[in-house]
PDB file of N, CA and C in Angstrom:
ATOM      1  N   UNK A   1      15.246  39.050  32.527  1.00  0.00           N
ATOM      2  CA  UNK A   1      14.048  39.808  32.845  1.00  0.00           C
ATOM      3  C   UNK A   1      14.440  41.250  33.195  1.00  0.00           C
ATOM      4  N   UNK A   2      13.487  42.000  32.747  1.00  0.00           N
ATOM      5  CA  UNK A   2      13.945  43.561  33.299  1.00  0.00           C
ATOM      6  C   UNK A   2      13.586  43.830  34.343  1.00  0.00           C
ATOM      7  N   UNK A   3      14.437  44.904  35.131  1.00  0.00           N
ATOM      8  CA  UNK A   3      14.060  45.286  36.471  1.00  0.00           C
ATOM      9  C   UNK A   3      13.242  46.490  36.477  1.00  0.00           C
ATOM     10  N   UNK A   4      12.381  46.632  37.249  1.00  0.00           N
ATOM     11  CA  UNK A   4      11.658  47.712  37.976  1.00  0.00           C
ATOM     12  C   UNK A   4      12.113  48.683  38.782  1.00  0.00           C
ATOM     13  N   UNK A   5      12.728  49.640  38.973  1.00  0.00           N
ATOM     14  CA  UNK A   5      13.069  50.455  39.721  1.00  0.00           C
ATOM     15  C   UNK A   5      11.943  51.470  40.007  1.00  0.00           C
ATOM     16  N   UNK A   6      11.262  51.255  41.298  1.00  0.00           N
ATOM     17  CA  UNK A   6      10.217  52.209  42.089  1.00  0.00           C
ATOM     18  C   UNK A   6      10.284  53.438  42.993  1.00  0.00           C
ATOM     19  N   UNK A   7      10.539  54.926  42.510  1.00  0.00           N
ATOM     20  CA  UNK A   7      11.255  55.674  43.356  1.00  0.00           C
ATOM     21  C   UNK A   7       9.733  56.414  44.140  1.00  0.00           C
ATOM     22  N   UNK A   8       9.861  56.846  44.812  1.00  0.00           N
ATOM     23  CA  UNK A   8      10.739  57.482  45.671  1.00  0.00           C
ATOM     24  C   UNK A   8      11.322  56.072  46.575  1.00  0.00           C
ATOM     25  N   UNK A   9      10.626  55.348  46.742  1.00  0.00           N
ATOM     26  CA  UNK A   9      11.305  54.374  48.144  1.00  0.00           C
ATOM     27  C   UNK A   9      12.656  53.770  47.505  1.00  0.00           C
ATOM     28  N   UNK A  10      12.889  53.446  46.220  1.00  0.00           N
ATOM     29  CA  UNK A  10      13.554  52.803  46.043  1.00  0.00           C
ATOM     30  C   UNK A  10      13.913  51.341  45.840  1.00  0.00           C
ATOM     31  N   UNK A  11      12.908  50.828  45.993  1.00  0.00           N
ATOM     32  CA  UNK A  11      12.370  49.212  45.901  1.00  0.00           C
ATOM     33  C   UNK A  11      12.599  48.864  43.963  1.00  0.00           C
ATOM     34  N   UNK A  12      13.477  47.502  43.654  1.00  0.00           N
ATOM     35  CA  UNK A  12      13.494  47.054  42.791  1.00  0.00           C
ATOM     36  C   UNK A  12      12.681  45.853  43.045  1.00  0.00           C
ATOM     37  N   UNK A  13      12.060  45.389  41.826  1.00  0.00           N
ATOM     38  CA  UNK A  13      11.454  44.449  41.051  1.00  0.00           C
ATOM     39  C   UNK A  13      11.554  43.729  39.741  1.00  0.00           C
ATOM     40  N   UNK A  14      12.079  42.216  39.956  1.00  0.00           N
ATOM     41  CA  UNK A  14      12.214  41.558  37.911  1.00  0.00           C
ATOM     42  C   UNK A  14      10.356  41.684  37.707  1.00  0.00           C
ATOM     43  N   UNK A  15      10.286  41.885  36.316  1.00  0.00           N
ATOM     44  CA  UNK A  15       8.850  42.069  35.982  1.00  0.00           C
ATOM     45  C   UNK A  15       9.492  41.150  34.481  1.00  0.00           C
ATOM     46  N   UNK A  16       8.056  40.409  33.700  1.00  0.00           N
ATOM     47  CA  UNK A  16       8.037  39.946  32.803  1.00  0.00           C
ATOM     48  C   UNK A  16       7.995  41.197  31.624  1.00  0.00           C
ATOM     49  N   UNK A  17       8.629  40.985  30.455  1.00  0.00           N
ATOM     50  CA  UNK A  17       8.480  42.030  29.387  1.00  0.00           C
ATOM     51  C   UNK A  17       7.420  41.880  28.988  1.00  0.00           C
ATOM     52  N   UNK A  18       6.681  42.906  29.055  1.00  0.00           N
ATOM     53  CA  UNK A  18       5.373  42.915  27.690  1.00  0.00           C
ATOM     54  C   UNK A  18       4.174  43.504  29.181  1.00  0.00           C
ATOM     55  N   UNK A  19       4.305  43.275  30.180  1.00  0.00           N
ATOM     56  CA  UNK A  19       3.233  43.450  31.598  1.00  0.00           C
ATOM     57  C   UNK A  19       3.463  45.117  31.493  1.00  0.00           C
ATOM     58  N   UNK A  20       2.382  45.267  31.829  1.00  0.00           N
ATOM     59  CA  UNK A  20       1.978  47.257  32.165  1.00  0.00           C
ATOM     60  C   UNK A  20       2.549  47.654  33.227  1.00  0.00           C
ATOM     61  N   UNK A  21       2.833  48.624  33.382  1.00  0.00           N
ATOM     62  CA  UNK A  21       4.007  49.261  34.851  1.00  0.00           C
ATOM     63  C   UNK A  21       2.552  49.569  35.696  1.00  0.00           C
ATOM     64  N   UNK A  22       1.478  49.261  35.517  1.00  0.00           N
ATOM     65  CA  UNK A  22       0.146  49.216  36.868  1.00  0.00           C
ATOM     66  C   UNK A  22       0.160  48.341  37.157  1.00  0.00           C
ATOM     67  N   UNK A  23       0.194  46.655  36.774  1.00  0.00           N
ATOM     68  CA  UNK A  23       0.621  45.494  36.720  1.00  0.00           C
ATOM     69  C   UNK A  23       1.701  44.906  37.295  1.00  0.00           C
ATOM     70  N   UNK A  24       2.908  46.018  37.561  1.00  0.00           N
ATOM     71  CA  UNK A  24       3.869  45.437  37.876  1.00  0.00           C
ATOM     72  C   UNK A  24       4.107  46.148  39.568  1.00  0.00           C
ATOM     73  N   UNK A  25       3.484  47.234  39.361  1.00  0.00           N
ATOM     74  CA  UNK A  25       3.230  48.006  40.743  1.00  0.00           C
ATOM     75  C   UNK A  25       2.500  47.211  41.559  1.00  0.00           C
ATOM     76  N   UNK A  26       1.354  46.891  41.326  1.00  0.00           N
ATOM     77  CA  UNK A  26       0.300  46.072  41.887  1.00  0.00           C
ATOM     78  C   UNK A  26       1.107  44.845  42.653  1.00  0.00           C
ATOM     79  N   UNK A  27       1.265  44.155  41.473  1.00  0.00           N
ATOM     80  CA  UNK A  27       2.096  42.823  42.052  1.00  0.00           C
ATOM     81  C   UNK A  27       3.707  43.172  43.008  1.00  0.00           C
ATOM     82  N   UNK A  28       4.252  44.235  43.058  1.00  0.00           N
ATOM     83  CA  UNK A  28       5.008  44.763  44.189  1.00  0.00           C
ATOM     84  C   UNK A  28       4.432  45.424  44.935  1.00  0.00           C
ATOM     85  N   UNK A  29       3.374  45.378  45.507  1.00  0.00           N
ATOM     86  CA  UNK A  29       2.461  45.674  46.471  1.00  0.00           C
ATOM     87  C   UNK A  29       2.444  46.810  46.968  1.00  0.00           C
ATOM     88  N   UNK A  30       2.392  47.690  45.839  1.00  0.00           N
ATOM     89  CA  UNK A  30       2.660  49.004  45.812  1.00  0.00           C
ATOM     90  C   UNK A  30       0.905  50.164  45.662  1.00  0.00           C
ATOM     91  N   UNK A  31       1.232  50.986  46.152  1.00  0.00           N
ATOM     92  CA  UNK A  31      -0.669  51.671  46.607  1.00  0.00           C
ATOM     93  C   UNK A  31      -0.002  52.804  45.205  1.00  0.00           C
ATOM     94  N   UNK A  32      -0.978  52.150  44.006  1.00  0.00           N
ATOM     95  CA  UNK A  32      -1.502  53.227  43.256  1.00  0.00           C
ATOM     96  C   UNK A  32      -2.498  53.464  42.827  1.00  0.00           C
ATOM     97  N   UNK A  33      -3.274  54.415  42.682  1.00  0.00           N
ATOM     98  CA  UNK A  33      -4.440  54.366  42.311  1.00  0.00           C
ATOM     99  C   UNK A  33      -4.670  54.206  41.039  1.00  0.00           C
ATOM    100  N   UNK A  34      -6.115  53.494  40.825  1.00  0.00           N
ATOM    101  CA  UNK A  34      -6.900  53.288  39.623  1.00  0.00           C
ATOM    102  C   UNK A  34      -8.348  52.641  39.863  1.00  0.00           C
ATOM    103  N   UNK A  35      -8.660  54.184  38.932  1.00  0.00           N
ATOM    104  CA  UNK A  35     -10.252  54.344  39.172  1.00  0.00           C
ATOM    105  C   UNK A  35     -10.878  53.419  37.894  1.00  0.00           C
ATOM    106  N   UNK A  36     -10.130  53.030  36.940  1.00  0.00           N
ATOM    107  CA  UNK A  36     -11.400  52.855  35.651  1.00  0.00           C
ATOM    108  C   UNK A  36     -10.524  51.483  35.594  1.00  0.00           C
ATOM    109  N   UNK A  37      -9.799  50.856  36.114  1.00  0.00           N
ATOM    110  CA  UNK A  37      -9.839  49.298  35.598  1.00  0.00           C
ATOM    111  C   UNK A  37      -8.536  49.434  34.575  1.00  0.00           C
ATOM    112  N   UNK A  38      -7.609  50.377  34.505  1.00  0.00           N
ATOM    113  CA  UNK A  38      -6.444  50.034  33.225  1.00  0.00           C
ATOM    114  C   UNK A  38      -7.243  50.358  31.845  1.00  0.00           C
ATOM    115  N   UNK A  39      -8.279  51.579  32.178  1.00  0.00           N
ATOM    116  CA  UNK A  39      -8.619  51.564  30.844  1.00  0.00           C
ATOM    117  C   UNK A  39      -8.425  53.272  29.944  1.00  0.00           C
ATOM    118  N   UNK A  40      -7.599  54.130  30.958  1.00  0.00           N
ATOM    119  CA  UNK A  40      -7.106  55.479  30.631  1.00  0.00           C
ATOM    120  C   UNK A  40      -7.968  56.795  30.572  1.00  0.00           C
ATOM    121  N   UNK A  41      -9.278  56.279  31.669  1.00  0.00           N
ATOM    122  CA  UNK A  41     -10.538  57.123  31.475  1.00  0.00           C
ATOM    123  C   UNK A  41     -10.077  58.306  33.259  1.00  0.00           C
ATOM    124  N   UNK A  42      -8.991  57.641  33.691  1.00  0.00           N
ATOM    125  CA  UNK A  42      -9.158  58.812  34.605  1.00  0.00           C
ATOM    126  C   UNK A  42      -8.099  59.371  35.259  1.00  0.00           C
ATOM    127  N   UNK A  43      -6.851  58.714  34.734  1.00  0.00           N
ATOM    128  CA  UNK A  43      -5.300  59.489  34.954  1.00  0.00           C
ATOM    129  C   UNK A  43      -4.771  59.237  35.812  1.00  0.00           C
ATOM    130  N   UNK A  44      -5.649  58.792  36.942  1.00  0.00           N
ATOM    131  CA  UNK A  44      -5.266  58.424  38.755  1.00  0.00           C
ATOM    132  C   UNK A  44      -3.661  57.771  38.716  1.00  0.00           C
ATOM    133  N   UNK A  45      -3.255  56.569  37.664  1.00  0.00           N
ATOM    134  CA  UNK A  45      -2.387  56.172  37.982  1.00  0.00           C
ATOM    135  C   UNK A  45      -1.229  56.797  36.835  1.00  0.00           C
ATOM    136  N   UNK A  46      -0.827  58.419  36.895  1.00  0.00           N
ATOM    137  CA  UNK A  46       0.028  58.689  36.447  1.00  0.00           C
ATOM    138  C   UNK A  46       0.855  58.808  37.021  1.00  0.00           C
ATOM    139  N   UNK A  47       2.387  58.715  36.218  1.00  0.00           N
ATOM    140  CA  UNK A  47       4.015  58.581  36.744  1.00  0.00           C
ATOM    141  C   UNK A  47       4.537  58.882  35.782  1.00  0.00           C
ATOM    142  N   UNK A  48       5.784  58.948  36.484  1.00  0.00           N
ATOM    143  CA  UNK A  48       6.971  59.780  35.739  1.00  0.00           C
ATOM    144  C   UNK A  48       7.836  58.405  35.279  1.00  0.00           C
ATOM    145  N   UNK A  49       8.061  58.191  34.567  1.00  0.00           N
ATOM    146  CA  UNK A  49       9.481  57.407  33.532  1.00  0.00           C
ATOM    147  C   UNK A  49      10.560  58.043  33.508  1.00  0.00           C
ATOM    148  N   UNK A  50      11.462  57.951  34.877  1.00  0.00           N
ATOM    149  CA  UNK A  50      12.497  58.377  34.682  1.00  0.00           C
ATOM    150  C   UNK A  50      14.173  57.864  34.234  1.00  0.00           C
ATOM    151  N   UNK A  51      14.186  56.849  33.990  1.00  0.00           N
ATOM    152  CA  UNK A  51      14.818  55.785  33.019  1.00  0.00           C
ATOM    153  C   UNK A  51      14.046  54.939  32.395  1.00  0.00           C
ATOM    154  N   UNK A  52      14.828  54.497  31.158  1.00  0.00           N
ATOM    155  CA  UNK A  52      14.510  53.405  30.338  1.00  0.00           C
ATOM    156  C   UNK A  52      13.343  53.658  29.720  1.00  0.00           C
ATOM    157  N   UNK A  53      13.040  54.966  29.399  1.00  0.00           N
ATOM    158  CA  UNK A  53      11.883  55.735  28.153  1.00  0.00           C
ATOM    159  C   UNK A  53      12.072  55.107  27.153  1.00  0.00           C
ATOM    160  N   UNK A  54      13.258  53.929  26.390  1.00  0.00           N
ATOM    161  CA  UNK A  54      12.586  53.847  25.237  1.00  0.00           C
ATOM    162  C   UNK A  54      12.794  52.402  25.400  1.00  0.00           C
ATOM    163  N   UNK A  55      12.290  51.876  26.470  1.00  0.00           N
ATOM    164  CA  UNK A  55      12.128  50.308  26.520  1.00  0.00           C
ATOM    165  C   UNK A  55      10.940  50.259  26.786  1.00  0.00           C
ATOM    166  N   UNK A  56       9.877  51.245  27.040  1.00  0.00           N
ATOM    167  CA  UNK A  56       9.068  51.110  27.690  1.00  0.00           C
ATOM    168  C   UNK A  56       7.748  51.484  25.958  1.00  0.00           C
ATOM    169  N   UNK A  57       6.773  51.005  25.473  1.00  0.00           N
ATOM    170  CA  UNK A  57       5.704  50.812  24.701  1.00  0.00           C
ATOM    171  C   UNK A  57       5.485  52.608  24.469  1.00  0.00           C
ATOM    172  N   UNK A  58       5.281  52.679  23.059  1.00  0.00           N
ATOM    173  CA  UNK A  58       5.233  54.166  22.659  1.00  0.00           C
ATOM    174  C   UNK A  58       3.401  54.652  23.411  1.00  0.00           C
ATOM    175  N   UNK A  59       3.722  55.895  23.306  1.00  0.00           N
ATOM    176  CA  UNK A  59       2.196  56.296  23.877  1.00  0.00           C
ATOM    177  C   UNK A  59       1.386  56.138  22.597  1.00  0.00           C
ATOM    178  N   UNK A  60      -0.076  55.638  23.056  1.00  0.00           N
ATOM    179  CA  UNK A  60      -0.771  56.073  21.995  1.00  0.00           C
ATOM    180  C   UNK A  60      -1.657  57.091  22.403  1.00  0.00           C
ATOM    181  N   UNK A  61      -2.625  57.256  21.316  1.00  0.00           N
ATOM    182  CA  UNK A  61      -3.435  58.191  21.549  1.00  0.00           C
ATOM    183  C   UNK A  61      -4.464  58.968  22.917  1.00  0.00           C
ATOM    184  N   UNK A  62      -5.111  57.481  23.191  1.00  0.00           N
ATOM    185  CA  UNK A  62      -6.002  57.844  24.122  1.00  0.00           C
ATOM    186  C   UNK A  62      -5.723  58.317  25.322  1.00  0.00           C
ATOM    187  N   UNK A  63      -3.785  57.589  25.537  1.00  0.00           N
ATOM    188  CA  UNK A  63      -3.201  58.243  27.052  1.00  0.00           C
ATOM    189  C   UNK A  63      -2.638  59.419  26.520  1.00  0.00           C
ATOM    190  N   UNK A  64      -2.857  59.818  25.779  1.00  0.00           N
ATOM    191  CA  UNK A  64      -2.144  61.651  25.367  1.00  0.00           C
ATOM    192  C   UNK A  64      -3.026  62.088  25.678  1.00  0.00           C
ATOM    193  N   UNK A  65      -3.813  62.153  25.401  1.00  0.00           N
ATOM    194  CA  UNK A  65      -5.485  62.438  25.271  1.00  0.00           C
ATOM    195  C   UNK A  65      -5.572  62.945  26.770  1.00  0.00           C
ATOM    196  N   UNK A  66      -5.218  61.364  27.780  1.00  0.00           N
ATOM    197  CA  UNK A  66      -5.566  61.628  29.447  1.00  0.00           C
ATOM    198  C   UNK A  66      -4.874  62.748  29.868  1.00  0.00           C
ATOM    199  N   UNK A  67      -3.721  62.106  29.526  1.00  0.00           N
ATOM    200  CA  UNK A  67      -2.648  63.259  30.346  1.00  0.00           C
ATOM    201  C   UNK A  67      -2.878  64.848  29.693  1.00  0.00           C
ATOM    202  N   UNK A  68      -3.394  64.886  28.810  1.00  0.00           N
ATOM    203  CA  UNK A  68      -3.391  66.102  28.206  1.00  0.00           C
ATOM    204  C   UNK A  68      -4.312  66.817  29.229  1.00  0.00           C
ATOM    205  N   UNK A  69      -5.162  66.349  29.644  1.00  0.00           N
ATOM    206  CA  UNK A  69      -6.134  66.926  30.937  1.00  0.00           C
ATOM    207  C   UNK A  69      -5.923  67.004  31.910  1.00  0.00           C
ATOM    208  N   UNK A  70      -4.728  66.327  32.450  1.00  0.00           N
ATOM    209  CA  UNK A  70      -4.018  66.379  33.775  1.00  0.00           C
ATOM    210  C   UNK A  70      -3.279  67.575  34.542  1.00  0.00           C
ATOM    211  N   UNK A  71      -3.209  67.793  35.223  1.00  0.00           N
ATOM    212  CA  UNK A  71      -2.340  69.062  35.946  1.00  0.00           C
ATOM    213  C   UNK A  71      -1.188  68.491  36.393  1.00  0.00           C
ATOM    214  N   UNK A  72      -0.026  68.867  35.957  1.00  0.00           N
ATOM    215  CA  UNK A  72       0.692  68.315  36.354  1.00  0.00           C
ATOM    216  C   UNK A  72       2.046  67.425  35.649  1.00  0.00           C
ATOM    217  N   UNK A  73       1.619  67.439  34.788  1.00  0.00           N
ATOM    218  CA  UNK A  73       1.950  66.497  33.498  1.00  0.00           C
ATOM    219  C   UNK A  73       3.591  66.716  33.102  1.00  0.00           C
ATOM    220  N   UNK A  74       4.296  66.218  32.426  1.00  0.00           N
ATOM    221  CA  UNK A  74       5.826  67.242  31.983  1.00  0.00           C
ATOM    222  C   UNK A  74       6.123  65.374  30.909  1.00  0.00           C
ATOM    223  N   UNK A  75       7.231  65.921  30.277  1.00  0.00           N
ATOM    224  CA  UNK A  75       7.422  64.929  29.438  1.00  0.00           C
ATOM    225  C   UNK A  75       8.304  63.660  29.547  1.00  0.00           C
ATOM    226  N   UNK A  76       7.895  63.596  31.309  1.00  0.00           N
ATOM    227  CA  UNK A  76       8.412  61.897  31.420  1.00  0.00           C
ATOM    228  C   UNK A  76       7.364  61.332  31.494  1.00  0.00           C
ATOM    229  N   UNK A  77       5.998  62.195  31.677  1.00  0.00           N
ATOM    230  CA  UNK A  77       4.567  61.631  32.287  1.00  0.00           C
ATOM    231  C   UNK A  77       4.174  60.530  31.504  1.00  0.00           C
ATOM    232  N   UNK A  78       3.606  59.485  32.153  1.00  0.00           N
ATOM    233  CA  UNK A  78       3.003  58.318  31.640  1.00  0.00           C
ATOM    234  C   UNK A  78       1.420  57.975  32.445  1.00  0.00           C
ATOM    235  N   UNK A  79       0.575  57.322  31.724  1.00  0.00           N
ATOM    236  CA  UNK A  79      -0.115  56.550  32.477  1.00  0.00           C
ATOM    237  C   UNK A  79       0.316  55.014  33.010  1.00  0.00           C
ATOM    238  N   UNK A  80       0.229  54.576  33.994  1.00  0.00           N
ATOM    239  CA  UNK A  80       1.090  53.426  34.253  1.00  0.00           C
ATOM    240  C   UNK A  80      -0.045  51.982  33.346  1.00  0.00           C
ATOM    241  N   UNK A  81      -1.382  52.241  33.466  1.00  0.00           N
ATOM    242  CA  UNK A  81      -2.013  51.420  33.228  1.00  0.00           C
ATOM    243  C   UNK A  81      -2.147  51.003  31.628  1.00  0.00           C
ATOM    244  N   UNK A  82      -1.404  52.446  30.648  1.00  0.00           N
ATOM    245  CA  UNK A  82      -1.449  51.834  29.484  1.00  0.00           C
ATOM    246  C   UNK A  82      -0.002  51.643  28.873  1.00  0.00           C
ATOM    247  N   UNK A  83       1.471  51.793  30.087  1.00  0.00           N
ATOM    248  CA  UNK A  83       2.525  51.728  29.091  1.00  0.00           C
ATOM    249  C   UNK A  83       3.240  50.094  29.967  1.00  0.00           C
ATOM    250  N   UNK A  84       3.455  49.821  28.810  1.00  0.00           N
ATOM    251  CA  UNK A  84       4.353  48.531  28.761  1.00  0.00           C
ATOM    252  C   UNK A  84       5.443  48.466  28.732  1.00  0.00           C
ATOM    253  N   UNK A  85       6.436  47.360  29.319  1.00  0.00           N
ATOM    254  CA  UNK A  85       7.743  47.327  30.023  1.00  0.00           C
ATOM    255  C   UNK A  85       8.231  46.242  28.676  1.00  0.00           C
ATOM    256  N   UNK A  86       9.402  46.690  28.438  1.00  0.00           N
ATOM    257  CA  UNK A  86       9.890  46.366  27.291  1.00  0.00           C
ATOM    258  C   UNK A  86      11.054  45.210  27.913  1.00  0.00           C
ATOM    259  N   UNK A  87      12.552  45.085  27.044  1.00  0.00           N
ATOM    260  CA  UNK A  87      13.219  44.191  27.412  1.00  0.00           C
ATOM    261  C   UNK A  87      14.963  45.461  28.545  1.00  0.00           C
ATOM    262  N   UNK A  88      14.532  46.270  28.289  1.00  0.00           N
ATOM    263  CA  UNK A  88      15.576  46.573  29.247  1.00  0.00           C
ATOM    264  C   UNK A  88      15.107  47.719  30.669  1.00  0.00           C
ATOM    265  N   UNK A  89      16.002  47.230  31.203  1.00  0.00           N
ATOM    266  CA  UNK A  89      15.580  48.020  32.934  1.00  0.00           C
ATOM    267  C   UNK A  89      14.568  49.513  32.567  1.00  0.00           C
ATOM    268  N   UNK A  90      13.429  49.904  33.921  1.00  0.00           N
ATOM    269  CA  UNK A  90      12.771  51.263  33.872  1.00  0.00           C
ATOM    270  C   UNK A  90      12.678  51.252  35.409  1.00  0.00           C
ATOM    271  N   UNK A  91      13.133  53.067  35.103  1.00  0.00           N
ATOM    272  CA  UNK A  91      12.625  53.508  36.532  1.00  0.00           C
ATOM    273  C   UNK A  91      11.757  54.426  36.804  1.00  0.00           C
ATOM    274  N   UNK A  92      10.720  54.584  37.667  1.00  0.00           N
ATOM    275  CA  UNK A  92       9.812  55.045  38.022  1.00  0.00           C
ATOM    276  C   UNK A  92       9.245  55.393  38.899  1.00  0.00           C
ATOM    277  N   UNK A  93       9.262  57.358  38.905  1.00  0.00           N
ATOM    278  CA  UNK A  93       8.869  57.903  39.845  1.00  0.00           C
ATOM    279  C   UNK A  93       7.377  58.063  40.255  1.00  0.00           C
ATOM    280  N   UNK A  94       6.762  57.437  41.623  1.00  0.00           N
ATOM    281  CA  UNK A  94       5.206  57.368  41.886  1.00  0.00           C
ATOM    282  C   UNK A  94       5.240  59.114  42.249  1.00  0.00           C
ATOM    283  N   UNK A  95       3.818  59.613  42.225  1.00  0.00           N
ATOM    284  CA  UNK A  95       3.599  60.602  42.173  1.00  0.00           C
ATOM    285  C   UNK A  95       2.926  61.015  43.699  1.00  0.00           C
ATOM    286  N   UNK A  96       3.319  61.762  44.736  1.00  0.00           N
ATOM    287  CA  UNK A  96       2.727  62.068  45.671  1.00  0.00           C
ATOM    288  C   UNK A  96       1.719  62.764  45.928  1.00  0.00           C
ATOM    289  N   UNK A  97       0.910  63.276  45.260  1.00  0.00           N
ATOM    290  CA  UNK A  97      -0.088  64.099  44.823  1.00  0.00           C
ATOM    291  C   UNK A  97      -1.221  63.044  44.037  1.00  0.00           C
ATOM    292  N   UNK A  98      -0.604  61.694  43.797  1.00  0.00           N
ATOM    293  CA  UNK A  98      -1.936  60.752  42.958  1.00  0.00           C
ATOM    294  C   UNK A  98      -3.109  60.507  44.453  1.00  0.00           C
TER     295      UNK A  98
END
């Protein structure tokens, strides 16, 4: 199983492959926000991918789309609610400003 690495605190987590990194936050009882349900209508739960970018589900459209409206954004940015955890380790910076 791949691990979760949650920064700033530093807390690891095994997560199942194929589960959304909002999904996997949640269930490590972790406070992120999300306003629309995991459905990419409002950005709340963006993060940074700072390892394991290419284990993690390519972006599609509609979260380019979000983040493209976001302040803040740079090119580790993800929405957590639409990217998926692949088969090797990711780490991930929560955003203090969400």
């Amino acid at each position: 199983m791949p691990v979760l690495t949650i920064l700033p605190a530093g807390t690891t987590v095994e997560v199942a492959e194929g589960i959304t990194i909002l999904d996997a936050l949640l269930a490590a009882e972790q406070k992120v926000p999300s306003k629309c349900g995991g459905e990419a209508k409002c950005g709340a739960c963006h993060i940074f991918v700072t390892e394991g970018r290419k284990s993690v589900s390519k972006m599609q459209r509609v979260e380019n789309e979000r983040l493209d409206s976001l302040i803040g954004i740079g090119s580790r940015s993800r929405l957590a609610c639409q990217t998926t955890i692949g088969s090797e380790n990711v780490t991930v910076e929560l955003l203090s400003f969400n």
